[in-house]
C-alpha atoms as a PDB file:
ATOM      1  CA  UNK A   1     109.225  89.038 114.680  1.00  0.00           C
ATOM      2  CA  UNK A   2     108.176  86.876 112.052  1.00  0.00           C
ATOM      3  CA  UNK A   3     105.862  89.039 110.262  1.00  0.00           C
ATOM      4  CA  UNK A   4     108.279  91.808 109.640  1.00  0.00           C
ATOM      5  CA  UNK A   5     108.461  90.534 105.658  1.00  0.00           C
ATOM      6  CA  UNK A   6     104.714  89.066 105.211  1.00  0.00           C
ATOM      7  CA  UNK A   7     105.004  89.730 101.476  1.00  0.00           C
ATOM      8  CA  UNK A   8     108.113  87.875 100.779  1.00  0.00           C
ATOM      9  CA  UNK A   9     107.351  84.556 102.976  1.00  0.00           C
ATOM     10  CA  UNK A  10     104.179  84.972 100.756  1.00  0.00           C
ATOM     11  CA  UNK A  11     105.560  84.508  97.771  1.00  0.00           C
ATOM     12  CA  UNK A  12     105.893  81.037  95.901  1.00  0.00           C
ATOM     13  CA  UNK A  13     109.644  79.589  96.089  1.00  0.00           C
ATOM     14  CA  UNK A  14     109.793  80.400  92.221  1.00  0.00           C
ATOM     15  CA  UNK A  15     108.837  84.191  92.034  1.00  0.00           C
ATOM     16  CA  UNK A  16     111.551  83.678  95.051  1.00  0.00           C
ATOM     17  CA  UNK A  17     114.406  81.955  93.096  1.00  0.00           C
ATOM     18  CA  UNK A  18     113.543  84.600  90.208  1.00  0.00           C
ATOM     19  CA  UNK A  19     113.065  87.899  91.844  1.00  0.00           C
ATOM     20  CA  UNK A  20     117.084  86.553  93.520  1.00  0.00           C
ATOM     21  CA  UNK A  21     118.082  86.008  89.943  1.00  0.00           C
ATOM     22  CA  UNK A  22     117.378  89.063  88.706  1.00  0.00           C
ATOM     23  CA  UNK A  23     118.290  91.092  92.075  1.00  0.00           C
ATOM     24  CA  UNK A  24     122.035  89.563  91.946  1.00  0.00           C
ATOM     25  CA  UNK A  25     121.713  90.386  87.707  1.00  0.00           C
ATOM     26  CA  UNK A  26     120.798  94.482  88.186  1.00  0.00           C
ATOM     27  CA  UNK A  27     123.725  94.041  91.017  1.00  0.00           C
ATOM     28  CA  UNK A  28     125.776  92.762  88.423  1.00  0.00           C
ATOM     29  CA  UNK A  29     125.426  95.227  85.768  1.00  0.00           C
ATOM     30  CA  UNK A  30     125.213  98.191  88.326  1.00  0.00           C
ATOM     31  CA  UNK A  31     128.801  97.112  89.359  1.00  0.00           C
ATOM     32  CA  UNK A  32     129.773  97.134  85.505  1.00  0.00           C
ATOM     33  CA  UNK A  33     127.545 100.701  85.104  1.00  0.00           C
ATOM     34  CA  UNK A  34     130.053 102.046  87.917  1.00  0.00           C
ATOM     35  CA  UNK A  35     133.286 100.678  86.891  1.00  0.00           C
ATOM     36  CA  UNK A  36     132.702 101.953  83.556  1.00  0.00           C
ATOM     37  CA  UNK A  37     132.168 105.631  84.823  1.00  0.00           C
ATOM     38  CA  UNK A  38     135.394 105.387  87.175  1.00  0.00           C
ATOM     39  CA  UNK A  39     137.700 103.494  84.988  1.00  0.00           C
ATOM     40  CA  UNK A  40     136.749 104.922  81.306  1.00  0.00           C
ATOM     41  CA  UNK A  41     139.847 106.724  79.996  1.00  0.00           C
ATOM     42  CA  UNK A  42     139.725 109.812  78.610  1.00  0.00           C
ATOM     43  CA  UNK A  43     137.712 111.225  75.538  1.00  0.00           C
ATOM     44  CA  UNK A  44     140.720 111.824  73.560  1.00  0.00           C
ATOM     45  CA  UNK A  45     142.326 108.777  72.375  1.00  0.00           C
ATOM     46  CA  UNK A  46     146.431 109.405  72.316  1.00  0.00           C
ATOM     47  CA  UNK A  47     148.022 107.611  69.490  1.00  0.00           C
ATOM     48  CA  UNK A  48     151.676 107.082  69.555  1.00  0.00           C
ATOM     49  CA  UNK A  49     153.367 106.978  66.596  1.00  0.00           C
ATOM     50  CA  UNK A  50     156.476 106.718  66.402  1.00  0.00           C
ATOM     51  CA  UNK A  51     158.424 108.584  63.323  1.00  0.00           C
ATOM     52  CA  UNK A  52     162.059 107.002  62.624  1.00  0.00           C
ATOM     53  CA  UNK A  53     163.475 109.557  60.091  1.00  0.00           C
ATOM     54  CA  UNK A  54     166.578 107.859  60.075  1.00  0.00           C
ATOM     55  CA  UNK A  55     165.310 104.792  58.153  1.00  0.00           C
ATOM     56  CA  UNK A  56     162.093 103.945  56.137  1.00  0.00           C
ATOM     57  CA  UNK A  57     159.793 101.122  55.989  1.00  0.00           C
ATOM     58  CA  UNK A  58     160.259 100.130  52.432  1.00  0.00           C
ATOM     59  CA  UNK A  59     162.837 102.229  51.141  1.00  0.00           C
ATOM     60  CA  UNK A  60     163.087 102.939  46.834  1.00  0.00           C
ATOM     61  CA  UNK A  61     165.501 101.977  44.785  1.00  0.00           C
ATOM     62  CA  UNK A  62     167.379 105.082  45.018  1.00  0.00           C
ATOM     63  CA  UNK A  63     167.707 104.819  48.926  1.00  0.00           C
ATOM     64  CA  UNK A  64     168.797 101.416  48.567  1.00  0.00           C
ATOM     65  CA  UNK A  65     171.526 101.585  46.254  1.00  0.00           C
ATOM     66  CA  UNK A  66     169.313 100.841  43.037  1.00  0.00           C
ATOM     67  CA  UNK A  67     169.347  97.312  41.146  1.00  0.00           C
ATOM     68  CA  UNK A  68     172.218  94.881  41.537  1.00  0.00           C
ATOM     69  CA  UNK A  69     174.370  94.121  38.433  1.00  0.00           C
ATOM     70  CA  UNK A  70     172.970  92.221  35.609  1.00  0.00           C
ATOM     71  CA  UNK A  71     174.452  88.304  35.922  1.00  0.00           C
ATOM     72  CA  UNK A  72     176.141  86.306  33.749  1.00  0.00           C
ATOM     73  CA  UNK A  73     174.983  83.134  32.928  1.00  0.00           C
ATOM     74  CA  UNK A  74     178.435  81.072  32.870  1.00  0.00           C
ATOM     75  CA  UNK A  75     176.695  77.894  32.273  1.00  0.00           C
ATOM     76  CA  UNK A  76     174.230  78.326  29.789  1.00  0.00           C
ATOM     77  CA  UNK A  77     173.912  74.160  29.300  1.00  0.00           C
ATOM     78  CA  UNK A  78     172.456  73.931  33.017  1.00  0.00           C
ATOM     79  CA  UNK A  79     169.030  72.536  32.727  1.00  0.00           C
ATOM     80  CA  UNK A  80     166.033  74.790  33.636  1.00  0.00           C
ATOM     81  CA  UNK A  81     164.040  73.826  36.514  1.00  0.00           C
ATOM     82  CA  UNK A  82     160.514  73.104  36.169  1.00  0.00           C
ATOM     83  CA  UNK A  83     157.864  75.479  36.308  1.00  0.00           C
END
């Protein structure tokens, strides 16, 4: 019963340890291979957008009411602050 597998008890303990590496590596991206198949969505890509008619991002002047009134300076001897 021993000699079922003469060519792997052959082999040198590194071809061994390497031929395990890359066995459990092509296992490994197999697995990926597949999941990618079953889990890829669909070739169309559905964006949702969402339109709010009722109000704009960055409304114009006119939406907003235009420009406030012009001030008046009521202390014109206030110092200036620094640039």
């Amino acid at each position: 019963m021993d000699d079922e597998l003469p060519a792997i008890g052959s082999l040198s303990p590194e071809w061994l340890d390497f031929f395990i590496v890359m066995g459990a590596i092509g296992l490994v991206l197999l697995g990926a291979f597949f999941w990618a198949i079953l889990f890829r969505k669909n070739g169309k890509r559905q964006v949702r957008r969402r339109k709010r008619k009722h109000r704009s991002l960055n409304p114009t002047l006119a939406d907003s009411g235009g420009l406030p009134p012009v001030r008046e300076e009521k202390n014109p001897d206030a110092p200036t602050p620094p640039p």
